[in-house]
C-alpha atoms as a PDB file:
ATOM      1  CA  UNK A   1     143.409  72.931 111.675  1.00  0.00           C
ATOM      2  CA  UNK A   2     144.872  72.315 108.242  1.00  0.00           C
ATOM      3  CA  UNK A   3     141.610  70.658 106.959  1.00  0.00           C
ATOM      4  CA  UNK A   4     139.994  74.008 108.156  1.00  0.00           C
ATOM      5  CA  UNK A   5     142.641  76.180 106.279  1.00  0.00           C
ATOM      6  CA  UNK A   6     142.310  73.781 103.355  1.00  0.00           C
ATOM      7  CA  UNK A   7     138.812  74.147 102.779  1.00  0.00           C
ATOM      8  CA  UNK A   8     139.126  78.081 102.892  1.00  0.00           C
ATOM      9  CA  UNK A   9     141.934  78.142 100.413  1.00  0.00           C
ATOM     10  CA  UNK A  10     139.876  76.150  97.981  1.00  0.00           C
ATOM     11  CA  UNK A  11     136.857  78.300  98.800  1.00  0.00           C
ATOM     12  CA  UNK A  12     138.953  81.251  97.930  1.00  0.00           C
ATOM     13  CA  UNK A  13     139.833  79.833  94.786  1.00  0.00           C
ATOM     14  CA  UNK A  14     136.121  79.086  93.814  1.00  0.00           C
ATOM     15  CA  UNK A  15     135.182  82.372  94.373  1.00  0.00           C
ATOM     16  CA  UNK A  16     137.988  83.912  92.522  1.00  0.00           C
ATOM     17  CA  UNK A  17     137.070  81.150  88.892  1.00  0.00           C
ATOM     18  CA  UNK A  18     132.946  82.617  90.031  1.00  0.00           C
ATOM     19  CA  UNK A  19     133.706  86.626  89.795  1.00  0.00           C
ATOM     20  CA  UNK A  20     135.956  87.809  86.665  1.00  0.00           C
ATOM     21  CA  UNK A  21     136.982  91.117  89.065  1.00  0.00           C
ATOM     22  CA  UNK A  22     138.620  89.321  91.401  1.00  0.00           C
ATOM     23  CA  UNK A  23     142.441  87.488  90.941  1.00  0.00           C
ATOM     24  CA  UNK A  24     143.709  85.202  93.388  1.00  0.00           C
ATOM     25  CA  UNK A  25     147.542  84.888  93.928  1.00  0.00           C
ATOM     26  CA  UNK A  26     150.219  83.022  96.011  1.00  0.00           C
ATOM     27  CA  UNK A  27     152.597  84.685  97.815  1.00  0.00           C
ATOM     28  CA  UNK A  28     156.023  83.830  99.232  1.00  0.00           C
ATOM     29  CA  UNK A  29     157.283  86.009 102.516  1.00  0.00           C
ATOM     30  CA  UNK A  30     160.860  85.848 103.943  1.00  0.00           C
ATOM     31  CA  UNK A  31     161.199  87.800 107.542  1.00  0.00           C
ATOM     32  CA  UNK A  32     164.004  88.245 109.740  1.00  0.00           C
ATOM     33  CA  UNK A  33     164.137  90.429 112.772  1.00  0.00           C
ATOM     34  CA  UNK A  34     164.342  89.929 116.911  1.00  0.00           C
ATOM     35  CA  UNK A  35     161.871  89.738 119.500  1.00  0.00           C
ATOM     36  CA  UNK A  36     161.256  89.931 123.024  1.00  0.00           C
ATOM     37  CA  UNK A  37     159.273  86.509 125.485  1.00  0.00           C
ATOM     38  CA  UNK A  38     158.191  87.473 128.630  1.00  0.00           C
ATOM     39  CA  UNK A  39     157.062  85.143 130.992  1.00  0.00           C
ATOM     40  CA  UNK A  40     155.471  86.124 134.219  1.00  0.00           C
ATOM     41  CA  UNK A  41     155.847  83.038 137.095  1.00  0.00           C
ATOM     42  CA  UNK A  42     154.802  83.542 140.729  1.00  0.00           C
ATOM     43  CA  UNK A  43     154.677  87.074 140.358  1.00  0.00           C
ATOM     44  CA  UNK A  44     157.898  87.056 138.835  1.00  0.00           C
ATOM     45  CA  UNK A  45     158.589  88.443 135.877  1.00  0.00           C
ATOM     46  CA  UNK A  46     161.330  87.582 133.588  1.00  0.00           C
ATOM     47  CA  UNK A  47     162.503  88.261 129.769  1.00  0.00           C
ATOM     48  CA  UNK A  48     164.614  86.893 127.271  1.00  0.00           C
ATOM     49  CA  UNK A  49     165.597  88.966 123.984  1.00  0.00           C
ATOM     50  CA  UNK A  50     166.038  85.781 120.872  1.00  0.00           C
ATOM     51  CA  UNK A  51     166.852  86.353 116.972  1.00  0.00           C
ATOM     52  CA  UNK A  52     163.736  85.117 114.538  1.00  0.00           C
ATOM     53  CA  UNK A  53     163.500  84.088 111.072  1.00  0.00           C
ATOM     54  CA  UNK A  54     160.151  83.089 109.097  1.00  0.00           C
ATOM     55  CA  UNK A  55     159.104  81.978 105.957  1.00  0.00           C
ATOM     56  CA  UNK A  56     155.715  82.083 104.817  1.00  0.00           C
ATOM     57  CA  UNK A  57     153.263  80.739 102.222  1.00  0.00           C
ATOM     58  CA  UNK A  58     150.169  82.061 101.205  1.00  0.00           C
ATOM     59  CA  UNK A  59     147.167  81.855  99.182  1.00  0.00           C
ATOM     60  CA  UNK A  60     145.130  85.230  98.748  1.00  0.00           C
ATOM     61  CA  UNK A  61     142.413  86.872  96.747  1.00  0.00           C
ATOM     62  CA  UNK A  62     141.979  90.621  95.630  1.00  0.00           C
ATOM     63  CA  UNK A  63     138.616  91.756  96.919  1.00  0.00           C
ATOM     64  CA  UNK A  64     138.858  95.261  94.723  1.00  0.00           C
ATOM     65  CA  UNK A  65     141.675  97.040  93.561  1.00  0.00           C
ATOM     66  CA  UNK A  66     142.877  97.726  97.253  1.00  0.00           C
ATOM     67  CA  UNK A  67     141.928  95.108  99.564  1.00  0.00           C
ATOM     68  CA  UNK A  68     143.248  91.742 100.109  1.00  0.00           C
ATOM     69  CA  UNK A  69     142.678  88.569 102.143  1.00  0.00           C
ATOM     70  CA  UNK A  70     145.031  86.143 102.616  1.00  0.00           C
ATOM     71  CA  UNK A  71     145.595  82.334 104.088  1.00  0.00           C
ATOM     72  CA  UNK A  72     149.404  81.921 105.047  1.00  0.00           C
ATOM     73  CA  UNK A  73     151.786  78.881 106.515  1.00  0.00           C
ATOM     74  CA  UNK A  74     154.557  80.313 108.577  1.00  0.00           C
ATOM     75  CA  UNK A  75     157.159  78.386 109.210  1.00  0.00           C
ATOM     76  CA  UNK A  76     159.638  80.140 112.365  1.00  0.00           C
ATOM     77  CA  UNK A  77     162.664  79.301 114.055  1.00  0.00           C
ATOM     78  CA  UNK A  78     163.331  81.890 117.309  1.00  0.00           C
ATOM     79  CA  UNK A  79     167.044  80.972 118.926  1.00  0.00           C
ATOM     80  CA  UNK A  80     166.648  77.211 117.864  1.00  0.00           C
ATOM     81  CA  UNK A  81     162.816  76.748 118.829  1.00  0.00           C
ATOM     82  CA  UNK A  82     160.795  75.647 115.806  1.00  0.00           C
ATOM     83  CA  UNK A  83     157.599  77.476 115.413  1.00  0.00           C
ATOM     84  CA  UNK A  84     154.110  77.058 113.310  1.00  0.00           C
ATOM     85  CA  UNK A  85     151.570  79.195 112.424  1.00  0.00           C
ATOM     86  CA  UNK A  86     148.377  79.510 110.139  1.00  0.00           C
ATOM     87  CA  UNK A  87     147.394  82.629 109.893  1.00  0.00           C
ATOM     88  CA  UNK A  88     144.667  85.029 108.140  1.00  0.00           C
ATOM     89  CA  UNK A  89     145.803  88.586 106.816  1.00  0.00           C
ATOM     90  CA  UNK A  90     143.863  91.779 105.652  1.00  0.00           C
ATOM     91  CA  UNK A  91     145.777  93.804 103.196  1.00  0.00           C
ATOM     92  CA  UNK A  92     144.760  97.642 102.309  1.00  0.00           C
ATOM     93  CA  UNK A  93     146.636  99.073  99.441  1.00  0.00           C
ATOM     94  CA  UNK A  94     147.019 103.413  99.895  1.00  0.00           C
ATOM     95  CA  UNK A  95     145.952 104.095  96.000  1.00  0.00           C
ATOM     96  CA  UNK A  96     145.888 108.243  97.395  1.00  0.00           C
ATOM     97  CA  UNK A  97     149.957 107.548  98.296  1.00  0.00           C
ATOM     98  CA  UNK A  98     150.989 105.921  95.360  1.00  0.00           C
ATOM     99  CA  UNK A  99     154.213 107.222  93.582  1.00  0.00           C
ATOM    100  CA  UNK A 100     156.479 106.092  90.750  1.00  0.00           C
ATOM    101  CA  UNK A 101     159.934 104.069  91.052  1.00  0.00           C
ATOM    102  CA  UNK A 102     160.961 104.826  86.933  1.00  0.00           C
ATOM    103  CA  UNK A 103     158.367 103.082  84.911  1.00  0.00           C
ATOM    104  CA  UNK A 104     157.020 101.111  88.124  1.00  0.00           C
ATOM    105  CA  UNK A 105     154.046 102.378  90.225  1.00  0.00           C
ATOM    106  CA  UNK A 106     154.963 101.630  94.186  1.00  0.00           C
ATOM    107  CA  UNK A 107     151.684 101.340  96.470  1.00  0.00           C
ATOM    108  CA  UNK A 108     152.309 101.149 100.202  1.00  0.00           C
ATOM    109  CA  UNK A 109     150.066  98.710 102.297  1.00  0.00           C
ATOM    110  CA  UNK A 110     148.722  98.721 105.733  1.00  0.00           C
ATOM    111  CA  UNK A 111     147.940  94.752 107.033  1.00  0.00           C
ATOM    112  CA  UNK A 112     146.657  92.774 110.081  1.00  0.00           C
ATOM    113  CA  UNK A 113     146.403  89.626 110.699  1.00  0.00           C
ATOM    114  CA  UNK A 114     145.641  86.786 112.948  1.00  0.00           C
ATOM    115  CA  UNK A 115     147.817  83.852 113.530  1.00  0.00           C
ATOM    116  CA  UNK A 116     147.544  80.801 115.756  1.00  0.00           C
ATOM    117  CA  UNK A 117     150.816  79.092 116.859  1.00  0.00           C
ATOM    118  CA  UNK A 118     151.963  75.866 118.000  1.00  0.00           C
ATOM    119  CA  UNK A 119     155.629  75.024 119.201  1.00  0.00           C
ATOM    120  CA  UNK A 120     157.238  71.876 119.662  1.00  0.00           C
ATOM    121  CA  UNK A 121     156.527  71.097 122.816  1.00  0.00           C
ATOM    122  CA  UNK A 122     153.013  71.019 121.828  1.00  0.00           C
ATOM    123  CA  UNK A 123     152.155  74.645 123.265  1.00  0.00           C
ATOM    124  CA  UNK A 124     149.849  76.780 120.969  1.00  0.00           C
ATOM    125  CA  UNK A 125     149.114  80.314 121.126  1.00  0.00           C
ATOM    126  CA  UNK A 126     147.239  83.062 119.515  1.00  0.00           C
ATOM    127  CA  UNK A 127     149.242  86.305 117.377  1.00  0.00           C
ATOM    128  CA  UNK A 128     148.086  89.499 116.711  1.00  0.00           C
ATOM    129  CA  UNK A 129     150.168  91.216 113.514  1.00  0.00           C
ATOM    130  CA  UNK A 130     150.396  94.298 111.916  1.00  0.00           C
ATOM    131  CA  UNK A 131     152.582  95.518 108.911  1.00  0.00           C
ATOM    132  CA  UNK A 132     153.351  98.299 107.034  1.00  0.00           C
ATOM    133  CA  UNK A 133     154.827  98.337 103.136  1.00  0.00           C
ATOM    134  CA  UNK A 134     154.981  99.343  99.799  1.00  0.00           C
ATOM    135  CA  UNK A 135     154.577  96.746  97.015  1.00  0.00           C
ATOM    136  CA  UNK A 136     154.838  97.114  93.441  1.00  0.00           C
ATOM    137  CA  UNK A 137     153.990  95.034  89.881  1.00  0.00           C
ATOM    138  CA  UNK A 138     157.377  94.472  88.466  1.00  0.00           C
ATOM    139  CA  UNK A 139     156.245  92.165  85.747  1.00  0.00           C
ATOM    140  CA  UNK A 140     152.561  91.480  84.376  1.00  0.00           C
ATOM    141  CA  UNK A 141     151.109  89.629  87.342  1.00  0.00           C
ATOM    142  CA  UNK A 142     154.046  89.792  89.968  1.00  0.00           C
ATOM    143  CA  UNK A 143     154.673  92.167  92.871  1.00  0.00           C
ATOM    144  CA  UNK A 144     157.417  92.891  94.880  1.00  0.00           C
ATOM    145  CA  UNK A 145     157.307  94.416  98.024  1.00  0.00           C
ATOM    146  CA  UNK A 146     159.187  94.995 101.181  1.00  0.00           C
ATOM    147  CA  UNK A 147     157.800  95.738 104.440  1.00  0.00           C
ATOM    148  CA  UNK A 148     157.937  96.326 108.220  1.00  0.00           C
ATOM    149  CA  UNK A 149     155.775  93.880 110.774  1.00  0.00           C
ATOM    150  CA  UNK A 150     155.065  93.626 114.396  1.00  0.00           C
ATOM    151  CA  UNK A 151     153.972  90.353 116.144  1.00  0.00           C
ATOM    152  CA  UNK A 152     152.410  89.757 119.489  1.00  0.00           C
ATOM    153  CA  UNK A 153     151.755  86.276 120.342  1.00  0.00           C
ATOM    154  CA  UNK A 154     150.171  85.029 123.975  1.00  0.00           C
ATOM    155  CA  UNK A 155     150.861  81.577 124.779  1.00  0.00           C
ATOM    156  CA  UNK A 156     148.604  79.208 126.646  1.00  0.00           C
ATOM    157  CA  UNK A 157     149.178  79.308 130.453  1.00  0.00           C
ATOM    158  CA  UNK A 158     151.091  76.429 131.956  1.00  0.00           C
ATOM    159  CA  UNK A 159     150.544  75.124 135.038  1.00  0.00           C
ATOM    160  CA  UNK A 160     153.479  74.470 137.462  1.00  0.00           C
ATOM    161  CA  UNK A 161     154.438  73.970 141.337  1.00  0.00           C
ATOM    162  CA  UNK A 162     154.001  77.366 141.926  1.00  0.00           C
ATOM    163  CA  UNK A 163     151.154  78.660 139.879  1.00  0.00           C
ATOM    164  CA  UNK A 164     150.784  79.518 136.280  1.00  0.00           C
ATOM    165  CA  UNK A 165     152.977  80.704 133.511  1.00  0.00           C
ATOM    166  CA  UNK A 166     152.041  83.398 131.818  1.00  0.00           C
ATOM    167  CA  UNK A 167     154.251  84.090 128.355  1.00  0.00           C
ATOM    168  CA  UNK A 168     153.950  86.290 125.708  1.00  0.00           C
ATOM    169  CA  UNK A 169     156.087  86.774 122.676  1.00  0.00           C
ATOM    170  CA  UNK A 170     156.611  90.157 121.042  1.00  0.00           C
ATOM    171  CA  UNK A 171     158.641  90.221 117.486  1.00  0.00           C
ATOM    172  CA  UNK A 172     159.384  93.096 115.004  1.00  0.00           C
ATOM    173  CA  UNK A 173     160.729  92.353 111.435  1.00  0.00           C
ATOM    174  CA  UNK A 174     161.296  93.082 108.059  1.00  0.00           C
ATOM    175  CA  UNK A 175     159.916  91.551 104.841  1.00  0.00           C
ATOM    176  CA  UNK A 176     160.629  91.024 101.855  1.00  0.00           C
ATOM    177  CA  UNK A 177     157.445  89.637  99.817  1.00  0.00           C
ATOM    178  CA  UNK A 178     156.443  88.148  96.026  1.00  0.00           C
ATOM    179  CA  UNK A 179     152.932  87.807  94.894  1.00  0.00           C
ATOM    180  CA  UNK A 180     152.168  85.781  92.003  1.00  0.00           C
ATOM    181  CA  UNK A 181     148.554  86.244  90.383  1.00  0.00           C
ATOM    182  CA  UNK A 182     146.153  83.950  88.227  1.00  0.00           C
END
């Protein structure tokens, strides 16, 4: 998976150094927020509420003026479980809703995004997320932004005496975000 997520970020650079309208960047993501697992057992279900944490590292490329892709590394710790992730975002800038903070112009984002997780205890599962922010250039070739984000992940089943487990994971934080263009 990380020779796969390799090759993309590289490919993303090449196309960025072939097309003079496009910049790449890398961005750094700090979240914190809680979440709810839910495992279903037997016909049983049961849930557990846990505090999260995640930092993330990406690689991304502007498309046009309002639309970005992006390659991240999440890194997560849930109540004391380590988590992993590598995931793919789309990013849609709202030119129409801009507005001015003093001298800065503030542009607030829509994103989604796919993820695939692994734990370690060697289970691996598949995210769905979805954000909503407002970034803004405070120096030439770095935005700030801050933002709100919703996770879903569903876990692989896992067998057991009495049947599968089914588990999902569902997570809602808030961001803070740097992007750092060349």
């Amino acid at each position: 998976m990380r020779k796969i997520i390799g090759s993309m970020a590289i490919s993303l650079l090449l196309t960025s150094n072939a097309n003079a309208k496009t910049n790449t960047y890398v961005s750094l993501k700090y979240a914190n927020g809680s979440g709810t697992e839910t495992i279903d057992y037997a016909g049983r279900t049961k849930e557990a509420t846990f505090d999260m944490s995640e930092v993330s590292l990406g690689i991304g490329l502007v498309l046009a003026e309002n639309n970005h892709i992006e390659l991240n590394y999440n890194t997560m710790n849930t109540d004391g479980y380590d988590l992993e992730s590598y995931g793919f975002d789309y990013i849609r800038s709202i030119e129409s809703l801009s507005f001015n903070l003093g001298e800065i112009k503030a542009k607030p984002e829509l994103g989604i995004g796919l993820k695939y997780y692994t734990e370690v205890d060697d289970r691996s599962g598949l995210g769905l997320n979805l954000g909503l922010g407002v970034s803004a250039e405070v120096f030439k070739n770095f935005e700030l932004g801050v933002g709100y984000e919703y996770q879903n992940v569903q876990w692989e089943s896992k067998s057991g005496y009495f049947g599968n487990a089914d588990t999902s994971d569902e997570m809602f934080d808030f961001t803070l975000f740097g992007r750092f263009k060349f």
